[in-house]
Protein backbone atom coordinates (compact mmCIF):
# COMPACT_ATOMS: atom_id res chain seq x y z
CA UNK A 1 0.00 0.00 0.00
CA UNK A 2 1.09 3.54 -1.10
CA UNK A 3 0.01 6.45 0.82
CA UNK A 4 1.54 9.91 0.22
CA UNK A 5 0.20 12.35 2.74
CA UNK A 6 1.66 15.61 3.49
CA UNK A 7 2.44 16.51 6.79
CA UNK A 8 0.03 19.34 8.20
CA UNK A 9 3.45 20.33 10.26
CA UNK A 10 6.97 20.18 10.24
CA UNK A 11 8.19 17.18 11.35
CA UNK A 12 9.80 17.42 15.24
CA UNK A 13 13.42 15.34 16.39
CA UNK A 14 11.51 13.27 18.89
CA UNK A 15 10.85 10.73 16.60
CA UNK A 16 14.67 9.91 16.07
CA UNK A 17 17.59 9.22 18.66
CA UNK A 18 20.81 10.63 17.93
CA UNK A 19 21.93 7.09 16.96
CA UNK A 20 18.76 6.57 14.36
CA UNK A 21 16.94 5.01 15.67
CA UNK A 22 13.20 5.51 16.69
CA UNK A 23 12.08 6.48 19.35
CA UNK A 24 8.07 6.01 20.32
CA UNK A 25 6.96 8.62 22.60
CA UNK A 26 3.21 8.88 23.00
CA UNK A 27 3.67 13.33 23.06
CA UNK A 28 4.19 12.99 19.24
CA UNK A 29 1.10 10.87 18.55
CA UNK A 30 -0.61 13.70 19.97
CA UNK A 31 0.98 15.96 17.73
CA UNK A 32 0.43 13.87 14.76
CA UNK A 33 -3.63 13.03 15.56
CA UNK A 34 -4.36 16.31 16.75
CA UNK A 35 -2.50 17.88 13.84
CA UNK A 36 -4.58 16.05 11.01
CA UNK A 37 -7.86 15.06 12.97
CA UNK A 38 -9.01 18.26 15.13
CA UNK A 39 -9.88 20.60 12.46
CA UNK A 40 -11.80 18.05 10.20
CA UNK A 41 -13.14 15.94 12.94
CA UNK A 42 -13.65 18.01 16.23
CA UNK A 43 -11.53 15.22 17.84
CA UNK A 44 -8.58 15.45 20.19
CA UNK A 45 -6.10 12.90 21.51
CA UNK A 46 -5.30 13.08 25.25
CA UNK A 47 -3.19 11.13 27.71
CA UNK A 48 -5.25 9.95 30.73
CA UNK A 49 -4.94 7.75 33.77
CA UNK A 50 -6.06 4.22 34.32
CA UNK A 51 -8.73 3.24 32.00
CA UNK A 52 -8.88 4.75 28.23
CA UNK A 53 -11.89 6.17 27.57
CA UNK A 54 -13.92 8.18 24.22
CA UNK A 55 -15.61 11.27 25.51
CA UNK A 56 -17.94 12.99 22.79
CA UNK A 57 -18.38 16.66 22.99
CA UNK A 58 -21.17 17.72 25.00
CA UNK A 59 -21.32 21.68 23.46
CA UNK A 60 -19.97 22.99 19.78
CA UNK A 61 -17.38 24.26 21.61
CA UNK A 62 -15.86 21.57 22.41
CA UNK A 63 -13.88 18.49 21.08
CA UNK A 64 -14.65 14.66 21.40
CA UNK A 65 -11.86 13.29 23.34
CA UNK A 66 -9.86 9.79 22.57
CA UNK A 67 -8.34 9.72 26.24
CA UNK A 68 -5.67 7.09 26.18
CA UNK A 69 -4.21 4.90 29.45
CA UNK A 70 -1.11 5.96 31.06
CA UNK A 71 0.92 7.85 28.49
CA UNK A 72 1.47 4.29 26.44
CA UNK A 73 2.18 4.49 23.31
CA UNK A 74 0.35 1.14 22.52
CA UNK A 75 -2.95 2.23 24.23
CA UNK A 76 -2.63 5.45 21.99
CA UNK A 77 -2.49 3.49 18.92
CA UNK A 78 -5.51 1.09 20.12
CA UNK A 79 -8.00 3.80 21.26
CA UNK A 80 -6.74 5.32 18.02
CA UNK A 81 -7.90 2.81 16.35
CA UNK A 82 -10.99 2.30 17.94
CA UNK A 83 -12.02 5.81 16.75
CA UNK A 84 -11.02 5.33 13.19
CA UNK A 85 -13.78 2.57 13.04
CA UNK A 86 -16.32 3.68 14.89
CA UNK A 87 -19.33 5.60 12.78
CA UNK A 88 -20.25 8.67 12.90
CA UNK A 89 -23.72 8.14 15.30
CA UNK A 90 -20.98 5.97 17.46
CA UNK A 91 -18.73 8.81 17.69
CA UNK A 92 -21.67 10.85 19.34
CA UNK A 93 -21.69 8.25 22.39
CA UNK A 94 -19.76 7.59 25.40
CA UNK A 95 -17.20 4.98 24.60
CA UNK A 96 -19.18 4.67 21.10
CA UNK A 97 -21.93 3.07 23.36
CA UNK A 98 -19.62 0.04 23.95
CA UNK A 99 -20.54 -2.13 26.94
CA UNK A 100 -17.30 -3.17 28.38
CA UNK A 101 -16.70 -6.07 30.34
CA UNK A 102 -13.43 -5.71 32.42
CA UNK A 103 -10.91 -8.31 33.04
CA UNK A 104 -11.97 -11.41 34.60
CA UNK A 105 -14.20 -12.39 32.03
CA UNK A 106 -15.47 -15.99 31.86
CA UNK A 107 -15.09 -18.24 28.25
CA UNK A 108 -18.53 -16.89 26.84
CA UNK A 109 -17.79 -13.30 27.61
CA UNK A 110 -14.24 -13.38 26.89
CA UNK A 111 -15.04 -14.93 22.96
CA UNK A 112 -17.53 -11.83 22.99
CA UNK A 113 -14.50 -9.41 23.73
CA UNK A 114 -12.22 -10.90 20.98
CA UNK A 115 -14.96 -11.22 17.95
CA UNK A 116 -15.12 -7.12 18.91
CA UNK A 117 -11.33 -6.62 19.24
CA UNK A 118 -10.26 -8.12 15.72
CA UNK A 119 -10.76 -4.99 13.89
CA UNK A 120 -9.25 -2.45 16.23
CA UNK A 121 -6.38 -4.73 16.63
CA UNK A 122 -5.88 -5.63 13.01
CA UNK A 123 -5.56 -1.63 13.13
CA UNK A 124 -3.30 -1.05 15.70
CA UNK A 125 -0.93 -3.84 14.12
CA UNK A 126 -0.77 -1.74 10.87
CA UNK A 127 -0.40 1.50 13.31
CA UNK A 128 2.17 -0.10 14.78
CA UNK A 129 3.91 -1.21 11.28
CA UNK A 130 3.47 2.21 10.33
CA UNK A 131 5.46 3.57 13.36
CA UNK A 132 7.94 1.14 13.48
CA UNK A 133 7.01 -0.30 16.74
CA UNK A 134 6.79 -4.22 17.56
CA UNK A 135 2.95 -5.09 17.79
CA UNK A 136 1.38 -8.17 20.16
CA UNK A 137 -2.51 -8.63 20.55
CA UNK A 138 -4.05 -8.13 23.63
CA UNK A 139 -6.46 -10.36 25.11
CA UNK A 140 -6.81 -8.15 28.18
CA UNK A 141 -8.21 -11.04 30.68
CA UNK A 142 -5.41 -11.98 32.67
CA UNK A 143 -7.76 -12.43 36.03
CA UNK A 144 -10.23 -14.92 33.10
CA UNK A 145 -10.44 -18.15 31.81
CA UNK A 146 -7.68 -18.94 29.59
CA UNK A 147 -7.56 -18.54 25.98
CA UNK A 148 -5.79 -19.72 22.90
CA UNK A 149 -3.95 -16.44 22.24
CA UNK A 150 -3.07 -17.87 18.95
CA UNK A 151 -6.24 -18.42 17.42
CA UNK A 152 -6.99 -14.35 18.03
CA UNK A 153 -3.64 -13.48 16.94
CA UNK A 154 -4.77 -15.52 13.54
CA UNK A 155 -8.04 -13.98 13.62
CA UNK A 156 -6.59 -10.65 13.84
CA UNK A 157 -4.07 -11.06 11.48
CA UNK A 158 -6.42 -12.80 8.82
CA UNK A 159 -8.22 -8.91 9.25
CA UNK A 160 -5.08 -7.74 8.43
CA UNK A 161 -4.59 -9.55 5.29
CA UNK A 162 -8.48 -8.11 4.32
CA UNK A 163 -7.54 -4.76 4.76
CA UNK A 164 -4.34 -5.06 2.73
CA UNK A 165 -6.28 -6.57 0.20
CA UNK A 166 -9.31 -4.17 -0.18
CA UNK A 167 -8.37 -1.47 1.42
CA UNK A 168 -8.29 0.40 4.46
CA UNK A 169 -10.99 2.79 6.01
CA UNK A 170 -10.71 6.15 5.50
CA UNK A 171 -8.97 7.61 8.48
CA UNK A 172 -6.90 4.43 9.13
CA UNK A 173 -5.70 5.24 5.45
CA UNK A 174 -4.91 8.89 6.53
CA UNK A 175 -2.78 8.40 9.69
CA UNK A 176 -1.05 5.40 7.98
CA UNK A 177 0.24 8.07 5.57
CA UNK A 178 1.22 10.69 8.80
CA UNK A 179 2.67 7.61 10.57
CA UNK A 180 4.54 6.72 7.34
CA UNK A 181 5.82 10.04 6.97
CA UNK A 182 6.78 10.83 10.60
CA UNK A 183 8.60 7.62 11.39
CA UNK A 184 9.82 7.05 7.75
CA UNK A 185 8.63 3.37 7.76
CA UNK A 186 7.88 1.56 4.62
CA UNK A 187 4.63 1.12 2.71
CA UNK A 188 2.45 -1.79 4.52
CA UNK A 189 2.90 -5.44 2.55
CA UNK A 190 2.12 -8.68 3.48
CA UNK A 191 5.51 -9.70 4.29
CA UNK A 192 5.48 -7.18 7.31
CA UNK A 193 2.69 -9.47 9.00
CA UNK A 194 4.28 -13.26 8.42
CA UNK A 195 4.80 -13.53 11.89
CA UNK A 196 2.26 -13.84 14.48
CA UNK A 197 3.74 -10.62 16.05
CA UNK A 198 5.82 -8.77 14.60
């Protein structure tokens, strides 16, 4: 996949180290979201505390909020990517009008989470690509009944492969091109996804 997207700034040094390599820091996926999503979709990224959360905008005045867990850089991506799918009647609701069950989830409610997850996490993988940064799926129920981790990494990478294939929404397309650009990563191919994780 080819996208060319100028950059709606100038690119800062926190991306790179003095020896060249990256760096991930979540302050410049702030800079890069807000930079290309505020203005055309009344949406800021923030850093929060424990638990990520989407916050629409109660007045015109202000912006819907993707609040993201603990300054990771991973959570920023996820919640990201969360947004990017979500419609727009979604975007008007608290968490898109998710019901979340937390960690500690029994079998049943734990295959709920994961048919749910595959999208946002095929997304966040291709983020992730994007950026440079090693990806792993999250199950998120360590306190739960166990899982097969591999079958939902398979699942999640078999979205992958879709998206590749016939293309990506939208806004995932757009802030693959800013990630692209900012971290200076190569296009997205299949190769990048052979592994499990990569």
């Amino acid at each position: 996949m080819n996208v060319n997207t100028a950059l709606p700034f100038e690119q800062t040094l926190s991306s790179l180290s003095s020896a060249g390599a990256i760096l991930h820091n979540y302050q410049d996926l702030i800079v890069l979201f807000n930079a290309t999503f505020t203005e055309t979709e009344n949406t800021v990224l923030l850093k929060g505390g424990h638990e990520p959360i989407y916050i629409p905008a109660k007045s015109v005045q202000q912006h819907h909020q993707i609040v993201f867990a603990h300054g990771y850089f991973a959570s920023a991506l996820h919640e990201i990517a969360h947004w990017c799918i979500a419609g727009k009647q979604r975007r008007l609701l608290e968490d898109y009008g998710y019901w979340y069950s937390p960690d500690g989830r029994d079998v049943k409610q734990q295959a709920e989470f994961e048919k749910v997850e595959v999208k946002p996490q095929a997304i966040e993988w291709v983020f992730s690509c994007a950026s440079g940064k090693p990806f792993e799926v999250s199950t998120d129920n360590l306190k739960g009944a166990a899982t097969d981790t591999q079958v939902f990494q398979h699942a999640v990478k078999q979205q992958v492969m879709l998206y590749l294939e016939h293309g990506f929404p939208p806004r995932v397309a757009e802030f693959i091109g800013v990630l692209q650009a900012f971290y200076q990563t190569d296009n997205l191919h299949r190769e990048m996804f052979d592994v499990e994780s990569a």
